[in-house]
Structure formats: structure tokens, C-alpha cells
PDB file of N, CA and C in Angstrom:
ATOM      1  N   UNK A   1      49.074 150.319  68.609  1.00  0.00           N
ATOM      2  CA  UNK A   1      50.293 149.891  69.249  1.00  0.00           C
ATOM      3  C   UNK A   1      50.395 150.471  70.631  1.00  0.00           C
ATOM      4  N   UNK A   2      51.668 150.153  70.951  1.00  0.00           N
ATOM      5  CA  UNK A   2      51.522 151.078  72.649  1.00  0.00           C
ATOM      6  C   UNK A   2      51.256 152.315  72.849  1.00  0.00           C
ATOM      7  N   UNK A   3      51.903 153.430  71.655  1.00  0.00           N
ATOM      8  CA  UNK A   3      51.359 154.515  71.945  1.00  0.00           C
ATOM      9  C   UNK A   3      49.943 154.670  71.279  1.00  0.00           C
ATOM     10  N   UNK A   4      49.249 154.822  71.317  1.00  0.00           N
ATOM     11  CA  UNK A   4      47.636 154.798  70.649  1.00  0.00           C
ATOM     12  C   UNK A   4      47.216 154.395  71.922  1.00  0.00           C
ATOM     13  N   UNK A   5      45.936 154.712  72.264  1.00  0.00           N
ATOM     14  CA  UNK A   5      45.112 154.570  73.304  1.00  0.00           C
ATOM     15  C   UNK A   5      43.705 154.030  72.659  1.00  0.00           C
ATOM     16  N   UNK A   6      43.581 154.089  71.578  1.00  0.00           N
ATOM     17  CA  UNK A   6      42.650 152.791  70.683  1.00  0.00           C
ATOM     18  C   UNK A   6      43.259 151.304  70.852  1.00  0.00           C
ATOM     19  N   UNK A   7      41.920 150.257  71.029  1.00  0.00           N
ATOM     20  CA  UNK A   7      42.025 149.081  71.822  1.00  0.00           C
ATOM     21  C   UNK A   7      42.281 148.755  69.555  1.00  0.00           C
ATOM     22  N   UNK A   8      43.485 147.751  69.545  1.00  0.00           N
ATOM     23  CA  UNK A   8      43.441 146.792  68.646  1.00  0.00           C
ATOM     24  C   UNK A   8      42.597 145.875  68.265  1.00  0.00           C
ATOM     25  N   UNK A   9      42.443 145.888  67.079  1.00  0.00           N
ATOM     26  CA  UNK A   9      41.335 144.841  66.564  1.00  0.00           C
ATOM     27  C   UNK A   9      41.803 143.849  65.914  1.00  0.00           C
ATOM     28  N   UNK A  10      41.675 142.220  66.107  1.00  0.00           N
ATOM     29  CA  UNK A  10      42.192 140.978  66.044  1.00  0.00           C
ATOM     30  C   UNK A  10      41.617 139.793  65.554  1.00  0.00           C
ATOM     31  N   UNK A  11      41.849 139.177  64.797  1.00  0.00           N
ATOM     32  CA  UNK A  11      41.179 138.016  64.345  1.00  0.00           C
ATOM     33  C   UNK A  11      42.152 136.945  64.812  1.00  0.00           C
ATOM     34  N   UNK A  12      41.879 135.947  65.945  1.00  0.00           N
ATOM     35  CA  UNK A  12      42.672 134.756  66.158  1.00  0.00           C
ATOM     36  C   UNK A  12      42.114 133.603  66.054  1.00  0.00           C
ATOM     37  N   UNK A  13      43.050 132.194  65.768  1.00  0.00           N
ATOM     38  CA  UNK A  13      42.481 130.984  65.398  1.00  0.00           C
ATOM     39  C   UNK A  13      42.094 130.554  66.748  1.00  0.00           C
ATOM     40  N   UNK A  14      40.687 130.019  67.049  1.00  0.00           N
ATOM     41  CA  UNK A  14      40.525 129.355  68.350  1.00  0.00           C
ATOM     42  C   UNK A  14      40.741 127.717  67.970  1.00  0.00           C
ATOM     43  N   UNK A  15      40.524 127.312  66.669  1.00  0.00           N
ATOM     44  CA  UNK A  15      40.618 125.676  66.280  1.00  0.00           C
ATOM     45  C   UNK A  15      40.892 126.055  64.841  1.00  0.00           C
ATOM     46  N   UNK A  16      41.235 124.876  64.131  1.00  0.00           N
ATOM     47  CA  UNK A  16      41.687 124.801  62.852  1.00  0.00           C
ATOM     48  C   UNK A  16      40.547 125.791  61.286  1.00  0.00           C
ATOM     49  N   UNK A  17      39.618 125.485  61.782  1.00  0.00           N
ATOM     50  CA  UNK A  17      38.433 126.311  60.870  1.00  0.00           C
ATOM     51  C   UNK A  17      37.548 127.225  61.847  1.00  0.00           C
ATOM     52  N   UNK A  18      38.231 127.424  62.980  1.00  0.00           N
ATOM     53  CA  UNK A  18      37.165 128.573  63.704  1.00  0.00           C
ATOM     54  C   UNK A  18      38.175 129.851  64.078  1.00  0.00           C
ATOM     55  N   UNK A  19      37.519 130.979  63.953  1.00  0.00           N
ATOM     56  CA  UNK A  19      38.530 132.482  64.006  1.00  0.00           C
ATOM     57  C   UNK A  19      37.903 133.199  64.782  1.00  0.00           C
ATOM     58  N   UNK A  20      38.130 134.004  65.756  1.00  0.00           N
ATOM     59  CA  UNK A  20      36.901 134.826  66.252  1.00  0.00           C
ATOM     60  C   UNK A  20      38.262 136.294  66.269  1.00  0.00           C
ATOM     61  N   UNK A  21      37.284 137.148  66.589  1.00  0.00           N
ATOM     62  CA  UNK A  21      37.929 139.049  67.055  1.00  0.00           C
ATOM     63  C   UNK A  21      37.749 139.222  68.117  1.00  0.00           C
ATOM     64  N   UNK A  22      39.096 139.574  68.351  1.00  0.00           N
ATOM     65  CA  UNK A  22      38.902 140.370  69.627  1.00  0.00           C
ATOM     66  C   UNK A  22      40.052 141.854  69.801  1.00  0.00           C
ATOM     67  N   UNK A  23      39.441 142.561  70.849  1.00  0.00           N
ATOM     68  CA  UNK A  23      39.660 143.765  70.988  1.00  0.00           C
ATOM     69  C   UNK A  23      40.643 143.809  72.158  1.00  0.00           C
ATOM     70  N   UNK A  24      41.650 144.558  71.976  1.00  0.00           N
ATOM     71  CA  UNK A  24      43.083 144.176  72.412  1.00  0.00           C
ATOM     72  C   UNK A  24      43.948 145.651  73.042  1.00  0.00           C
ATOM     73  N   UNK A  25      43.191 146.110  74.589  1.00  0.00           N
ATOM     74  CA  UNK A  25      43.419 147.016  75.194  1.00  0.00           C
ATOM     75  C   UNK A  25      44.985 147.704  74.998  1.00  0.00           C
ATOM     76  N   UNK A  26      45.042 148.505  75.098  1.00  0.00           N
ATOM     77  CA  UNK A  26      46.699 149.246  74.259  1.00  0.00           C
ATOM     78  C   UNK A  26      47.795 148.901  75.947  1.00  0.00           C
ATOM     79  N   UNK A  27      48.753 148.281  75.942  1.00  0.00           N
ATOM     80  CA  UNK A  27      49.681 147.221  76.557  1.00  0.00           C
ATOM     81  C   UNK A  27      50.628 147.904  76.176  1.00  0.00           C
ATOM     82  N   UNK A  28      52.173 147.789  77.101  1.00  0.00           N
ATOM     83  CA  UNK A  28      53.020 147.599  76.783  1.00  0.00           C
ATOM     84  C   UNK A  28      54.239 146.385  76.814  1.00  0.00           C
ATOM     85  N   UNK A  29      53.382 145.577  77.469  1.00  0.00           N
ATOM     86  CA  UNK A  29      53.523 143.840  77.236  1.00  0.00           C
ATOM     87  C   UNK A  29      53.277 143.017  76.292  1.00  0.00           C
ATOM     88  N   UNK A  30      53.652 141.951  75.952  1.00  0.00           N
ATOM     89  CA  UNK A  30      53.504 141.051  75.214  1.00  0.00           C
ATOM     90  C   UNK A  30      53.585 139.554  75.600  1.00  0.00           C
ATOM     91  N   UNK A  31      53.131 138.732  75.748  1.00  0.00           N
ATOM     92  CA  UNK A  31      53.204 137.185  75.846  1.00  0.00           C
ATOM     93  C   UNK A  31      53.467 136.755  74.482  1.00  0.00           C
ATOM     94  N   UNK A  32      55.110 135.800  74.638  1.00  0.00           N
ATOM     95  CA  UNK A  32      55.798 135.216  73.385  1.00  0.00           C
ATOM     96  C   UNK A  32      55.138 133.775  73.710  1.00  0.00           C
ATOM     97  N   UNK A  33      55.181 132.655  72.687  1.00  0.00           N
ATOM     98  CA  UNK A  33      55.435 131.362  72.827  1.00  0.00           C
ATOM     99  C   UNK A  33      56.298 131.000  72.290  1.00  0.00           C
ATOM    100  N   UNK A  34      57.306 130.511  73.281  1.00  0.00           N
ATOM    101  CA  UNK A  34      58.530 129.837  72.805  1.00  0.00           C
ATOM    102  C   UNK A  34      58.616 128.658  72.489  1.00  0.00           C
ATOM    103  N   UNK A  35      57.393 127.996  72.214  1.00  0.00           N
ATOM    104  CA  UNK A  35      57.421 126.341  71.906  1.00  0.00           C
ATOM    105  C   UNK A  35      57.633 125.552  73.144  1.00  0.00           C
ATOM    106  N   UNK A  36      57.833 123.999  73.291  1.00  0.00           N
ATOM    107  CA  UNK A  36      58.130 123.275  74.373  1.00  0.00           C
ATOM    108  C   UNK A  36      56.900 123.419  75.609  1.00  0.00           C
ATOM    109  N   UNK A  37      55.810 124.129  75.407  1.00  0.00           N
ATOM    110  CA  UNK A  37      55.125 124.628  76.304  1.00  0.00           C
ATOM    111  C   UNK A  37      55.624 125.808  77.360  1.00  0.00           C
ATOM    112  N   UNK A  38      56.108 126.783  76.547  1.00  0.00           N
ATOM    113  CA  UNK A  38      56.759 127.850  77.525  1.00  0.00           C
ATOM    114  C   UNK A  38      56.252 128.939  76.990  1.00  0.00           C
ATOM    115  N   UNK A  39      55.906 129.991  77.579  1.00  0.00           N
ATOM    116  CA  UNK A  39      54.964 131.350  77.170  1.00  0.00           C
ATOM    117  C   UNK A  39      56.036 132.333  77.814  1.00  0.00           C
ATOM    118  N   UNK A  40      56.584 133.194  77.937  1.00  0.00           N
ATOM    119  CA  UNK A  40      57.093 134.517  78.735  1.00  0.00           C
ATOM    120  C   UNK A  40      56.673 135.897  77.983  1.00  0.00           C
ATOM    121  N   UNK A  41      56.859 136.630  79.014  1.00  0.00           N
ATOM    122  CA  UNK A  41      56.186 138.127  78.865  1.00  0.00           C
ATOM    123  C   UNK A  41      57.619 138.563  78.388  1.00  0.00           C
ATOM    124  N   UNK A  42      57.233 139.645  77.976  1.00  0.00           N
ATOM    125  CA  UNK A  42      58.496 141.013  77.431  1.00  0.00           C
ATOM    126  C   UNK A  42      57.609 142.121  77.138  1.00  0.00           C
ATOM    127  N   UNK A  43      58.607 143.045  77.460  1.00  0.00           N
ATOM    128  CA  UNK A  43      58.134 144.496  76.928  1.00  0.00           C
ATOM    129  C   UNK A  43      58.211 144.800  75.762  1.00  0.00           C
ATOM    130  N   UNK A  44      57.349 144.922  74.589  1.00  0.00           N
ATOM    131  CA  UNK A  44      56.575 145.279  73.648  1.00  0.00           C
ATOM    132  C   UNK A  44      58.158 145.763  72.961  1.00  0.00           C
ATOM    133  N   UNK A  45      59.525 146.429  73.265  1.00  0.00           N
ATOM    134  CA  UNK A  45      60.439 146.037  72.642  1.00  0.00           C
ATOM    135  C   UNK A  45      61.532 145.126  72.469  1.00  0.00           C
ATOM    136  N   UNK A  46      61.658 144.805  73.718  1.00  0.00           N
ATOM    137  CA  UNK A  46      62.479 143.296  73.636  1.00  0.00           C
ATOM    138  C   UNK A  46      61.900 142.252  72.734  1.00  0.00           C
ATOM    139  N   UNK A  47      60.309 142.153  73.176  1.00  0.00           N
ATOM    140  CA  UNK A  47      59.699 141.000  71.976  1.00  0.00           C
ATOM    141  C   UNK A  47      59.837 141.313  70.427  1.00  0.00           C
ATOM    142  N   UNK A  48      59.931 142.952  70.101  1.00  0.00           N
ATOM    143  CA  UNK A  48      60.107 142.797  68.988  1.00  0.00           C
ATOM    144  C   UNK A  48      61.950 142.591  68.158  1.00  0.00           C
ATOM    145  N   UNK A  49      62.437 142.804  69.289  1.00  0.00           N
ATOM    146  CA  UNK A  49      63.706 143.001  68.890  1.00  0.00           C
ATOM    147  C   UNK A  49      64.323 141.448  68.872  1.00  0.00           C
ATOM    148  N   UNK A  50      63.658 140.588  69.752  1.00  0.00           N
ATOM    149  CA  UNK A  50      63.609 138.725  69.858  1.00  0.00           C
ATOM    150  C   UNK A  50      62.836 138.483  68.623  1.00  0.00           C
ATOM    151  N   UNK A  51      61.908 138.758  68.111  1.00  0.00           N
ATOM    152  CA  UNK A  51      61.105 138.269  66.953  1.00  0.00           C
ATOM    153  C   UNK A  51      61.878 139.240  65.814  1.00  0.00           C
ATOM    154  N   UNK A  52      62.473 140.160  65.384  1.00  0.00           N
ATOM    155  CA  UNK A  52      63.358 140.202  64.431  1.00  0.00           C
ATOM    156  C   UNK A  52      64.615 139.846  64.081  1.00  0.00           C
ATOM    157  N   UNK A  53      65.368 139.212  65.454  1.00  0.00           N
ATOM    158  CA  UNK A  53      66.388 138.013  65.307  1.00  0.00           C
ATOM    159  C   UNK A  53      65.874 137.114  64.797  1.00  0.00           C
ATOM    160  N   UNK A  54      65.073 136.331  65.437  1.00  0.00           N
ATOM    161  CA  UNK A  54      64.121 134.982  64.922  1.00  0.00           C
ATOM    162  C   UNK A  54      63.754 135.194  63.203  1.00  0.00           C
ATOM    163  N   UNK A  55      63.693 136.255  62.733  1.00  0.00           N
ATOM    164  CA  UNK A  55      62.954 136.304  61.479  1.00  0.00           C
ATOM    165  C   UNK A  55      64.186 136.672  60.884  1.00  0.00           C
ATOM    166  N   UNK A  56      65.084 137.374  61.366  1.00  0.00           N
ATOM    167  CA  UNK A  56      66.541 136.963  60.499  1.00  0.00           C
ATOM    168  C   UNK A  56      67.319 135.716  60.401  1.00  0.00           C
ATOM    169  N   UNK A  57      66.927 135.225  61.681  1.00  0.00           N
ATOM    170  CA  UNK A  57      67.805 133.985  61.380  1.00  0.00           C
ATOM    171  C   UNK A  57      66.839 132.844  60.423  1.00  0.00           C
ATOM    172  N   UNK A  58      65.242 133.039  60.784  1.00  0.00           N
ATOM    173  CA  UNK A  58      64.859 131.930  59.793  1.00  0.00           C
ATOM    174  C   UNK A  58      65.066 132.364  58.221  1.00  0.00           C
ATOM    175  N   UNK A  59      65.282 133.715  57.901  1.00  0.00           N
ATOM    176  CA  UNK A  59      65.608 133.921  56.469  1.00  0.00           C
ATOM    177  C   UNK A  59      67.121 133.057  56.159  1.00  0.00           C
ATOM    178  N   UNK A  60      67.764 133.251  56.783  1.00  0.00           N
ATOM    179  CA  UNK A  60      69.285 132.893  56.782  1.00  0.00           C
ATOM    180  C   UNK A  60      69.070 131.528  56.436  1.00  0.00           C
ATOM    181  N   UNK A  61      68.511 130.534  57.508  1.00  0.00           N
ATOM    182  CA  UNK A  61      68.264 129.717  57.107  1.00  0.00           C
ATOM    183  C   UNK A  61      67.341 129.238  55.938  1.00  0.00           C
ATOM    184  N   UNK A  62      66.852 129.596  55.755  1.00  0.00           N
ATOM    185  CA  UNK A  62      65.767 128.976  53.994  1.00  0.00           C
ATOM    186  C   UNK A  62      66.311 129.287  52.971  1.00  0.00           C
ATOM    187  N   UNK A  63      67.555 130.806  53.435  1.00  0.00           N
ATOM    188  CA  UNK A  63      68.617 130.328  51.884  1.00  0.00           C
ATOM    189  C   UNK A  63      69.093 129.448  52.004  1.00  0.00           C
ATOM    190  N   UNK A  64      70.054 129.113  53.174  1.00  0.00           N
ATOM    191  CA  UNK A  64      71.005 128.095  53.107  1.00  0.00           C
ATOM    192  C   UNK A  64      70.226 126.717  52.800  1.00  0.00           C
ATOM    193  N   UNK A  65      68.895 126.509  53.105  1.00  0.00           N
ATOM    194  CA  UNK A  65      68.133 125.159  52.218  1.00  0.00           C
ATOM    195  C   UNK A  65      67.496 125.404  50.859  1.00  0.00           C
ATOM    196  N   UNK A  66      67.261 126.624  50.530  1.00  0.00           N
ATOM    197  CA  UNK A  66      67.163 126.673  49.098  1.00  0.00           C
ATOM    198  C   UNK A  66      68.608 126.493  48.279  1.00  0.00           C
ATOM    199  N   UNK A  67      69.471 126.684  48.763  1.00  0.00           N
ATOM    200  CA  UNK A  67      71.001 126.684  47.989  1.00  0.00           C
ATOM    201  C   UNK A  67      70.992 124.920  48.334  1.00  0.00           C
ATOM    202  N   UNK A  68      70.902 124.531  49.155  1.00  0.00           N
ATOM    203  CA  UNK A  68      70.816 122.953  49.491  1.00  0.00           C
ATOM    204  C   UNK A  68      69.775 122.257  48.494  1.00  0.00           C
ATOM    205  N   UNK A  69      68.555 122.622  48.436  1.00  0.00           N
ATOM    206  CA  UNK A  69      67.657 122.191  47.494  1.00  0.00           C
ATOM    207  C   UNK A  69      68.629 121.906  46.303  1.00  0.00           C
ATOM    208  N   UNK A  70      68.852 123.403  46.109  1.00  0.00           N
ATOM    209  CA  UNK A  70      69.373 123.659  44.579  1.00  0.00           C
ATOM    210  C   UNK A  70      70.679 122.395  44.220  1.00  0.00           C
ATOM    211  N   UNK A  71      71.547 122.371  45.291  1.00  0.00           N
ATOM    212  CA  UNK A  71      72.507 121.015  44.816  1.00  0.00           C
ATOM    213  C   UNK A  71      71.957 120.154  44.947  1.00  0.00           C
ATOM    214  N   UNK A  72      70.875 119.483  45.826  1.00  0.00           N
ATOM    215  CA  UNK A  72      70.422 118.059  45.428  1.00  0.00           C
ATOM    216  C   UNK A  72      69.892 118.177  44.394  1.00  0.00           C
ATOM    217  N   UNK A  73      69.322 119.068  43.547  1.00  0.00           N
ATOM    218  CA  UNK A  73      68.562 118.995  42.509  1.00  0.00           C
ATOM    219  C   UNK A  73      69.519 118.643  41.040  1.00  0.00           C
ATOM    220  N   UNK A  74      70.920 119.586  41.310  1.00  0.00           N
ATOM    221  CA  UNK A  74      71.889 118.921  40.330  1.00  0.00           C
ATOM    222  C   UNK A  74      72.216 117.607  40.347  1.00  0.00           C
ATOM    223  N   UNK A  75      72.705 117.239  41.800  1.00  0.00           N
ATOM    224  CA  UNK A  75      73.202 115.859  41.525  1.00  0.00           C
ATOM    225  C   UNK A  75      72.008 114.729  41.251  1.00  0.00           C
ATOM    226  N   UNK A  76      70.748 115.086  41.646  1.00  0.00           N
ATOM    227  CA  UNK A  76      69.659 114.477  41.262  1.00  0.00           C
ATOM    228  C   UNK A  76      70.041 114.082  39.088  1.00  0.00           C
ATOM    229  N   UNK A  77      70.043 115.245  38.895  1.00  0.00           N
ATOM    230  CA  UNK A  77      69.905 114.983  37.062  1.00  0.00           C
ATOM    231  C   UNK A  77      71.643 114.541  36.627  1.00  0.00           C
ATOM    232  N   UNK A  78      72.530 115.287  37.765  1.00  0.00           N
ATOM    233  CA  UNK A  78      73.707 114.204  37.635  1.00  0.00           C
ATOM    234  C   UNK A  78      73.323 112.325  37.419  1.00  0.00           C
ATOM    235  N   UNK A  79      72.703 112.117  38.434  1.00  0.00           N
ATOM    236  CA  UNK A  79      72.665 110.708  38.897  1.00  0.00           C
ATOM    237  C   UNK A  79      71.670 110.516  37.516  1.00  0.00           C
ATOM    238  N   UNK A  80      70.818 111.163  37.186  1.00  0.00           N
ATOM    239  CA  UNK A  80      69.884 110.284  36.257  1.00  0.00           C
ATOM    240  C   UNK A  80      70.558 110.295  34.819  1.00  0.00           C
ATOM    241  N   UNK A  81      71.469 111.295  34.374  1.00  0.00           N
ATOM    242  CA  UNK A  81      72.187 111.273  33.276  1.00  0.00           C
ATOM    243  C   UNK A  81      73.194 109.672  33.169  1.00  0.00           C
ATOM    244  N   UNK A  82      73.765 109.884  34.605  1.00  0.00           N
ATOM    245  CA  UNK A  82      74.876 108.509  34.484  1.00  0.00           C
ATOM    246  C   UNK A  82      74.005 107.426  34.263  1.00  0.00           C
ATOM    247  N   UNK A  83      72.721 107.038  34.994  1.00  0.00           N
ATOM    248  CA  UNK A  83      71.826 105.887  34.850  1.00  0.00           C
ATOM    249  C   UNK A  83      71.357 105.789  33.663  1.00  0.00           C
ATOM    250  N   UNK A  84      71.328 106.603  32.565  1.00  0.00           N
ATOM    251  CA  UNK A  84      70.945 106.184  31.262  1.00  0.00           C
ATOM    252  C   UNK A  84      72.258 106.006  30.473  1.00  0.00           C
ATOM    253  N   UNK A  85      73.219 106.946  30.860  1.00  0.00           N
ATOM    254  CA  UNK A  85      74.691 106.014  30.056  1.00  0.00           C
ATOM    255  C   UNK A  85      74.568 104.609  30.158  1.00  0.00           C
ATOM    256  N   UNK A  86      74.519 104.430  31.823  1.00  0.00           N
ATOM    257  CA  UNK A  86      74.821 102.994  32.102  1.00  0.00           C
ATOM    258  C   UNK A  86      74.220 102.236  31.361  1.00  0.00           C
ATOM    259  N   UNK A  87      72.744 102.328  31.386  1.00  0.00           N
ATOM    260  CA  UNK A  87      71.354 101.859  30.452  1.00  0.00           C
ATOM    261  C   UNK A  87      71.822 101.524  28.910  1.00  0.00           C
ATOM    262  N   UNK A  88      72.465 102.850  28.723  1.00  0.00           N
ATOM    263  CA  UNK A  88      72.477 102.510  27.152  1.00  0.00           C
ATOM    264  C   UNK A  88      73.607 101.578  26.867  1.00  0.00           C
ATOM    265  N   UNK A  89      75.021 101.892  27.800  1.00  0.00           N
ATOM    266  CA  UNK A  89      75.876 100.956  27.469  1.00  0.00           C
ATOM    267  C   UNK A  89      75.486  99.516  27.907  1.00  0.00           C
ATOM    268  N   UNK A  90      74.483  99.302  28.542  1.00  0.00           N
ATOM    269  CA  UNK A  90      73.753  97.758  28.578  1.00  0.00           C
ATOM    270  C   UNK A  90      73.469  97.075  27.451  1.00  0.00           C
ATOM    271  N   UNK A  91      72.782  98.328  26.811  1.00  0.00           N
ATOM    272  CA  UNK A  91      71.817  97.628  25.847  1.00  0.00           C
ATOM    273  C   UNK A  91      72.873  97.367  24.540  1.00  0.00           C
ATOM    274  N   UNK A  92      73.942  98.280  24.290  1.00  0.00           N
ATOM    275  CA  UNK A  92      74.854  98.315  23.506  1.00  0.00           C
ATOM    276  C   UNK A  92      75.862  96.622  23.372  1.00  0.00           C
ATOM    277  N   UNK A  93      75.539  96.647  24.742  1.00  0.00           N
ATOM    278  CA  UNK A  93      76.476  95.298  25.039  1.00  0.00           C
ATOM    279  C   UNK A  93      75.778  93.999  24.213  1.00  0.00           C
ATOM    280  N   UNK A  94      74.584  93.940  24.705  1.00  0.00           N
ATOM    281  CA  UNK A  94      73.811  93.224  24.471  1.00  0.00           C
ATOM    282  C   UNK A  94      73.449  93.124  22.909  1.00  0.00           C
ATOM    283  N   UNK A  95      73.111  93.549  22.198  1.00  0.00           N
ATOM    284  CA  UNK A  95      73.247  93.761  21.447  1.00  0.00           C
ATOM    285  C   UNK A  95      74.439  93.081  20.671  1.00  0.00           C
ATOM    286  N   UNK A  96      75.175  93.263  21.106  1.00  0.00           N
ATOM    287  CA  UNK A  96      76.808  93.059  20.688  1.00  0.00           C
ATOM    288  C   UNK A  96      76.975  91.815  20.743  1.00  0.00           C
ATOM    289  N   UNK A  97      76.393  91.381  21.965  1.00  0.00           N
ATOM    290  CA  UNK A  97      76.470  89.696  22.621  1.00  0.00           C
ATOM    291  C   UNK A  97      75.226  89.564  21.343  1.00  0.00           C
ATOM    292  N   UNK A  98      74.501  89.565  21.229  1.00  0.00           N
ATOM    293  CA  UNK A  98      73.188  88.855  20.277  1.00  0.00           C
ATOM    294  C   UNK A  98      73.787  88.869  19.175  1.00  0.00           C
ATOM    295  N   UNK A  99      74.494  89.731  18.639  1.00  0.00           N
ATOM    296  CA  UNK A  99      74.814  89.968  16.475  1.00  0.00           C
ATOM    297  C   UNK A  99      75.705  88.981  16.722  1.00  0.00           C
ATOM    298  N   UNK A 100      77.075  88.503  18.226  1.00  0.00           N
ATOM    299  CA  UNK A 100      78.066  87.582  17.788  1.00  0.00           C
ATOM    300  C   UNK A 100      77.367  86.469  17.491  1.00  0.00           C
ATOM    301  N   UNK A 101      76.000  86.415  18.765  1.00  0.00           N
ATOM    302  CA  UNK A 101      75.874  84.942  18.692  1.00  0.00           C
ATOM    303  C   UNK A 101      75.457  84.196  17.729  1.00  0.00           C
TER     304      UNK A 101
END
């Protein structure tokens, strides 16, 4: 890390199935990618203190879509319970219509 004066050792993706190492002189900078094609530097604590917002807020968020999952998943077996009432009171009908006729 920054304090250590040993160069870091790294494995990064250069393409989808290729990885190479590299050795990663002790910095107190960092280059972020912010997506959109935008890169900016920070000092080795701002970036981490920006990347542990980011990693709180994406936790925050994947409950709030696992709790979302979780209700579509009820009204999912809601909806399929009513579709076999419906089903059965079809067939009930029918039935009913066939013994009058």
C-alpha cells in the first residue's frame, strides 16, 4: 500500500480470457473509472473513501431488490393460485353445463 516501499503485485484482465502481472510501484495516487469514459485521479484516500460510499450504497441497493424480488415472487404464486381457482371453477361449470344437458 502507500506506506510499504515494496512494488505491488497484480494480476489484470487485458481481454476477456487473457490476464497478465504486473508490478505496481508504491503511489499515493489512484486512477478511478467512473464509467461514461471518464478516468480521474484521487489520493489513495479520497478514492477509498468514494469506493466505500459506492459499496455502501450498492449494498443498500441489492437489499432493496432482493426485498423487491421477494414480493414479485409472492404475487407471482398469488397470481398462479387465483389462475387455477379460475381453472377449476371452469371446469366445474362445464361440467355442470354437460350433466344438464
Amino acid at each position: 500500500g502507500q506506506d510499504s516501499e515494496e512494488p505491488i503485485v497484480s494480476d489484470f484482465e487485458l481481454s476477456e480470457t487473457l490476464w497478465a502481472k504486473a508490478s505496481i510501484p508504491p503511489t499515493d495516487r489512484v486512477n478511478l473509472w467512473l464509467g461514461a469514459n471518464v478516468m480521474l485521479e484521487y489520493p489513495i484516500g479520497e478514492a477509498k473513501d468514494l469506493l466505500t460510499s459506492k459499496l455502501a450504497s450498492a449494498r443498500l441497493s441489492l437489499e432493496q431488490v432482493d426485498e423487491d424480488l421477494e414480493f414479485i415472487k409472492e404475487q407471482i404464486t398469488t397470481v398462479e393460485v387465483n389462475m387455477a381457482r379460475v381453472y377449476n371453477e371452469d371446469v366445474r361449470r362445464r361440467r355442470q353445463q354437460t350433466a344438464s344437458a
